[in-house]
C-alpha atoms as a PDB file:
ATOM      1  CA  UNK A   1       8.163  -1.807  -0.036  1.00  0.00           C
ATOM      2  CA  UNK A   2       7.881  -2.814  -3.369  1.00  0.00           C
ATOM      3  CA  UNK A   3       4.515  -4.180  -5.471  1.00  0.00           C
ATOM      4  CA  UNK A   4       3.506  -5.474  -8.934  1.00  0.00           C
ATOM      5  CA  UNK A   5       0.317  -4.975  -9.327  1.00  0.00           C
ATOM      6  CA  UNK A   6      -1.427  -6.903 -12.016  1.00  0.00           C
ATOM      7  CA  UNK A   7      -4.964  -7.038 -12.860  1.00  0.00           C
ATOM      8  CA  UNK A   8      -6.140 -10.385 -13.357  1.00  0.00           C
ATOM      9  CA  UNK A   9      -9.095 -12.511 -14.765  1.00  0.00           C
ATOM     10  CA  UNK A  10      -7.989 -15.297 -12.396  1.00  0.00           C
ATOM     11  CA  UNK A  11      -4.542 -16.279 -10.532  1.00  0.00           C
ATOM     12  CA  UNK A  12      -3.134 -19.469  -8.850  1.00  0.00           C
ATOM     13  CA  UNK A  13      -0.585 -20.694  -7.177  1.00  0.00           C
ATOM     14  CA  UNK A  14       1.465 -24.043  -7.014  1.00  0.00           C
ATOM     15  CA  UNK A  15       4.129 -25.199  -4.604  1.00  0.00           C
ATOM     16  CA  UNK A  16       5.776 -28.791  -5.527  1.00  0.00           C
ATOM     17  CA  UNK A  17       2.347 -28.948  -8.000  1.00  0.00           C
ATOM     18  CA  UNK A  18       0.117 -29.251  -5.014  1.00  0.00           C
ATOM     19  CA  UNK A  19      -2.725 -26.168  -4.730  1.00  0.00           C
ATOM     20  CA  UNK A  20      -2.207 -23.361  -2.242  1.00  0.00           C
ATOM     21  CA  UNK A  21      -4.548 -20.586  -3.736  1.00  0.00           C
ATOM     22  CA  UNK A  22      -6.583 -18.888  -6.224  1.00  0.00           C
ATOM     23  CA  UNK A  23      -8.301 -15.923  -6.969  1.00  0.00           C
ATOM     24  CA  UNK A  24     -11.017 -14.976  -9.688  1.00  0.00           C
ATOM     25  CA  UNK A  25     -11.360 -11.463 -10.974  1.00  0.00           C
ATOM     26  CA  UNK A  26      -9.592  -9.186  -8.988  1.00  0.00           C
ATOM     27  CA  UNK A  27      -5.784  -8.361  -8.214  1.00  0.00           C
ATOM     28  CA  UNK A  28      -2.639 -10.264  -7.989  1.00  0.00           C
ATOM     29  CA  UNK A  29       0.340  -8.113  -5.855  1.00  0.00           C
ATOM     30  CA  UNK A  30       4.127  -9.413  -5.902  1.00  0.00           C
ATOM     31  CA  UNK A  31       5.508  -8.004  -2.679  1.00  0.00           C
ATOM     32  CA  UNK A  32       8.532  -7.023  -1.873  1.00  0.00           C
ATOM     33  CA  UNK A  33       9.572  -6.165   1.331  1.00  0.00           C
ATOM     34  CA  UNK A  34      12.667  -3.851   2.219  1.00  0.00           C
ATOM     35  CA  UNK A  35      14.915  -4.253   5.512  1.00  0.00           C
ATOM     36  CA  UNK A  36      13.471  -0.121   6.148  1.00  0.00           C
ATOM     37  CA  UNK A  37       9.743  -0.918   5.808  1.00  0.00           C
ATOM     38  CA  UNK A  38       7.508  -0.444   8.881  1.00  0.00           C
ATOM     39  CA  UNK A  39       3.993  -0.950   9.464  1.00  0.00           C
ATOM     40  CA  UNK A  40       2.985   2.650   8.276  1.00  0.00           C
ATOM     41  CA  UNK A  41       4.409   1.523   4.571  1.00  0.00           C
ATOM     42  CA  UNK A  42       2.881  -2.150   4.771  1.00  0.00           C
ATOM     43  CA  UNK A  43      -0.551   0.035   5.366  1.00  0.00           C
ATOM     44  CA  UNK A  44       0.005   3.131   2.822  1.00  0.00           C
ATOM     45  CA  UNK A  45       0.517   0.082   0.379  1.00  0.00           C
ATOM     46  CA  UNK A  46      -2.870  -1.844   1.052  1.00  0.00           C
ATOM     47  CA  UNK A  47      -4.813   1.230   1.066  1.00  0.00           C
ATOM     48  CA  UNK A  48      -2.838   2.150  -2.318  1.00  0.00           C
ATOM     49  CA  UNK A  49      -3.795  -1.192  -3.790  1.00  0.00           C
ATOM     50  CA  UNK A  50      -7.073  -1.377  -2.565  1.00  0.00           C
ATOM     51  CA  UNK A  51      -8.053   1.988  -3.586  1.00  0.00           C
ATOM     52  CA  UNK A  52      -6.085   1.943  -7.157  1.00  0.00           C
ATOM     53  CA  UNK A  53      -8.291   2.742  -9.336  1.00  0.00           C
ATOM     54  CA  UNK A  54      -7.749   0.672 -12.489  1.00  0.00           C
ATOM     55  CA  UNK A  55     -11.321  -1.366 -13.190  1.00  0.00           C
ATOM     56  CA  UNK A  56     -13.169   0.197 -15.815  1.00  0.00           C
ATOM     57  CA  UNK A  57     -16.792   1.939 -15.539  1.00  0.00           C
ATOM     58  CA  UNK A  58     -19.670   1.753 -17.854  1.00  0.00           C
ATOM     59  CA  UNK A  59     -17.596   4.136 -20.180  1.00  0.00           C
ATOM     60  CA  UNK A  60     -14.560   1.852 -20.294  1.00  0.00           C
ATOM     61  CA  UNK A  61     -12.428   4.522 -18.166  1.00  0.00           C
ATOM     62  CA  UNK A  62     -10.229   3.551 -15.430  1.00  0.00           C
ATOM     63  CA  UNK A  63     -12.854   4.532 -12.829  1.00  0.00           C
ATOM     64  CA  UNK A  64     -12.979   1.577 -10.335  1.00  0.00           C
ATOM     65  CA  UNK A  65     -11.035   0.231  -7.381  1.00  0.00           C
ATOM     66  CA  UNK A  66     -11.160  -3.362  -6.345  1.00  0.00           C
ATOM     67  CA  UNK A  67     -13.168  -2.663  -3.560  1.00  0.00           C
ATOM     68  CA  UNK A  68     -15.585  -0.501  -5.788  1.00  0.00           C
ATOM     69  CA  UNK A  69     -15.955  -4.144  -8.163  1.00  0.00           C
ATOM     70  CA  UNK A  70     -15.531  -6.576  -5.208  1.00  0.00           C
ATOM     71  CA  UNK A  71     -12.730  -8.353  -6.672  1.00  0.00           C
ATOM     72  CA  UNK A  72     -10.254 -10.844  -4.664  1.00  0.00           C
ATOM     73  CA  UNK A  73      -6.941 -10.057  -3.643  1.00  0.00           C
ATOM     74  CA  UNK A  74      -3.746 -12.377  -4.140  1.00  0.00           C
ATOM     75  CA  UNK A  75      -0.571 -11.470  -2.358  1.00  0.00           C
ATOM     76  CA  UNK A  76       2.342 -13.507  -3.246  1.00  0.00           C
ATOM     77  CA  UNK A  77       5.511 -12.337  -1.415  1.00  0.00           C
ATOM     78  CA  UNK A  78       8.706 -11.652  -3.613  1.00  0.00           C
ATOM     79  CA  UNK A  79      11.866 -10.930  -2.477  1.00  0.00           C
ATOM     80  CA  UNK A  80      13.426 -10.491  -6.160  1.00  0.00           C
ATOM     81  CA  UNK A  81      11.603  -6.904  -6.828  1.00  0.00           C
ATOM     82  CA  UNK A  82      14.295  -5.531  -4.389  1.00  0.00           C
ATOM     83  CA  UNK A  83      16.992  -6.001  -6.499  1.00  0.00           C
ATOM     84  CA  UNK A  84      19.536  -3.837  -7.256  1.00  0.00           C
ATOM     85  CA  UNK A  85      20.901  -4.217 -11.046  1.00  0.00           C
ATOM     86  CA  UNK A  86      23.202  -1.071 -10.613  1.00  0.00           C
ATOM     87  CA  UNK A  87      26.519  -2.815 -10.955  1.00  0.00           C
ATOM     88  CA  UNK A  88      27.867  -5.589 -12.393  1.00  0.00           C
ATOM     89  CA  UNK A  89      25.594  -8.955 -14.154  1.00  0.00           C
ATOM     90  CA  UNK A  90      24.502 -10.603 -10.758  1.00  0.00           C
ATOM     91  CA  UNK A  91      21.896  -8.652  -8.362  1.00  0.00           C
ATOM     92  CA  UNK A  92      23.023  -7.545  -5.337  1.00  0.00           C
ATOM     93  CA  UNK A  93      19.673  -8.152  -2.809  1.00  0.00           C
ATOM     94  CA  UNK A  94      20.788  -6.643   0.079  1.00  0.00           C
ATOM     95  CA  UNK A  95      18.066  -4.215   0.759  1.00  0.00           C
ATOM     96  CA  UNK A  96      15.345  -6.780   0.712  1.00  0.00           C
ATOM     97  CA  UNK A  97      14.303  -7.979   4.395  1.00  0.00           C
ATOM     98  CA  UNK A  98      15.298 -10.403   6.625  1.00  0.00           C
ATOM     99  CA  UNK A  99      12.575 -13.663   5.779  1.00  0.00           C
ATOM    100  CA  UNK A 100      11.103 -13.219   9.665  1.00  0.00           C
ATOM    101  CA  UNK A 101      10.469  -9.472   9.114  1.00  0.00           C
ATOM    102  CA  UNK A 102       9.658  -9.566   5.526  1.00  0.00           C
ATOM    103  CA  UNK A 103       6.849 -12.527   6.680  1.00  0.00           C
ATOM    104  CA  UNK A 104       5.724 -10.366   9.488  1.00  0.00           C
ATOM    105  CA  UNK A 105       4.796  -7.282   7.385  1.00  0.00           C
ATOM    106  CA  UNK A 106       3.448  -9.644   4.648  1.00  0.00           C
ATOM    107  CA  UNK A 107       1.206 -11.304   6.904  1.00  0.00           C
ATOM    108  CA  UNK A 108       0.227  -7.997   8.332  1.00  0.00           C
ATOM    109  CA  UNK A 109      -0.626  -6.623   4.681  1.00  0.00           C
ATOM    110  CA  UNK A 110      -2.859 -10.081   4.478  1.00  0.00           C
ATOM    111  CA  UNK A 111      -4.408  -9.899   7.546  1.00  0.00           C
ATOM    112  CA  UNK A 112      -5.370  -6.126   7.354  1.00  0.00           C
ATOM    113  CA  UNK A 113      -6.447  -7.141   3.406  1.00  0.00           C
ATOM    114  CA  UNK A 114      -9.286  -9.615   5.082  1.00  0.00           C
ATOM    115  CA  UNK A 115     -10.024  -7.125   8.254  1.00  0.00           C
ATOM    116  CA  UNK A 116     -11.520  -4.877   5.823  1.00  0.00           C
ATOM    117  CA  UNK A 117     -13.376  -7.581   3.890  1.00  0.00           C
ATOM    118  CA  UNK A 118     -11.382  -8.121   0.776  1.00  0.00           C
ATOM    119  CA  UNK A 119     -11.316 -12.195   0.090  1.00  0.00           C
ATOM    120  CA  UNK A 120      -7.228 -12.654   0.467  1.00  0.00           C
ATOM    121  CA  UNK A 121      -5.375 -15.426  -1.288  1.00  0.00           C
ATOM    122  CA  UNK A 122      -1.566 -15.861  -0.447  1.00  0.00           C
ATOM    123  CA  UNK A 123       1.382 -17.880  -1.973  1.00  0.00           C
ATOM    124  CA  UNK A 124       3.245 -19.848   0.163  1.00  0.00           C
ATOM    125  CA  UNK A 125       6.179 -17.514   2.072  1.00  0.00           C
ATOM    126  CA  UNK A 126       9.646 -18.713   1.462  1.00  0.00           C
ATOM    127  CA  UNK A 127       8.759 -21.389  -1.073  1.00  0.00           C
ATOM    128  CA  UNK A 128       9.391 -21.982  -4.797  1.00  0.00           C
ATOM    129  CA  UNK A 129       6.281 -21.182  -6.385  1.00  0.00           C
ATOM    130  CA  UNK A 130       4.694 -21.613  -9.103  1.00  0.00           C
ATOM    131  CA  UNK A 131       2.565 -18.352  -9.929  1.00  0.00           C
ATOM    132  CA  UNK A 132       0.365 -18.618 -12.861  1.00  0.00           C
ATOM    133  CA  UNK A 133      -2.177 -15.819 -14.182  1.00  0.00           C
ATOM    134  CA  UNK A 134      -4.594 -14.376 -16.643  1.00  0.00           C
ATOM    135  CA  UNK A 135      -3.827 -10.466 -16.727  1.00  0.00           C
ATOM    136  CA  UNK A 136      -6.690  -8.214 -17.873  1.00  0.00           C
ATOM    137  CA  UNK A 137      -6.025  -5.498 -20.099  1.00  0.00           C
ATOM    138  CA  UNK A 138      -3.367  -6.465 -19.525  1.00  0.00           C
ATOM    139  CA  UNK A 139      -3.351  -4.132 -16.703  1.00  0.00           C
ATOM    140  CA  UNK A 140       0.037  -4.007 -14.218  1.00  0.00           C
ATOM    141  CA  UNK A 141       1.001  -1.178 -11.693  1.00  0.00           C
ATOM    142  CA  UNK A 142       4.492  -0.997 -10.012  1.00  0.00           C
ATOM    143  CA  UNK A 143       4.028   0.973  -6.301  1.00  0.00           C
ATOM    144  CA  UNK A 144       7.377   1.987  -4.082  1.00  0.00           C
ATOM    145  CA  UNK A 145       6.714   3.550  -0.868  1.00  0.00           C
ATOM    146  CA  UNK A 146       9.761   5.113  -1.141  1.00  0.00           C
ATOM    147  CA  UNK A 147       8.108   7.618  -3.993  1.00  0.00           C
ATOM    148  CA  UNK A 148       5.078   8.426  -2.021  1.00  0.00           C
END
């Protein structure tokens, strides 16, 4: 499993230029889901995320965690951060999951998200969206939990 994280001032989302979400302050996470990940990886990652501490204290140091500032959380599921470039021009995207168990372990990472009282935003699985957002710092994390 595979995540941008991006620290943003606000983030929204478009499909077909009708509104599905938005978030203010807080954090927007591209996931990507691999055909290996289990439940154990989809929760290492939300805990990661939630707990990543990259909101500044009084002092301006990296001190706080989204949880610690009460930020929202957008997840916006994407397939694309599984690709492999090793070879050739065109990526190869094999690894990624299957769109019914890449949607179950998204929805699982969204659910848990709001189970443990962080306001949860999604895209729209499956479609073409439109992702727009303000990043603060800017700020933006990549997390594998294959390098855990």
């Amino acid at each position: 499993m595979r995540a941008v994280v991006q620290r943003v001032s606000r983030a929204r989302v478009t499909v077909d230029e009708r509104p599905v979400s938005s978030i203010g302050p807080g954090l927007l996470v591209l996931l990507g889901v691999a055909s290996s990940d289990t439940i154990a990886e989809a929760d290492w990652l939300l805990d990661k995320v939630l707990d990543l501490r990259i909101f500044e204290n009084e002092s301006g140091k990296f001190d706080r965690s989204l949880r610690d500032v009460g930020g929202e959380l957008m997840v916006v599921s994407q397939f694309t951060l599984l690709a492999d470039t090793r070879r050739g021009r065109r990526p190869s995207f094999t690894d990624a999951a299957a769109p019914s168990a890449a949607s179950l372990l998204y929805e699982h990472v969204v659910a848990r998200a709001s189970a443990l009282g962080v306001r949860a935003a999604t895209g729209e699985f499956g479609a073409h969206m439109a992702v727009e957002l303000v990043n603060d710092g800017p700020v933006t994390v990549l997390l594998d939990s294959n390098s855990r």
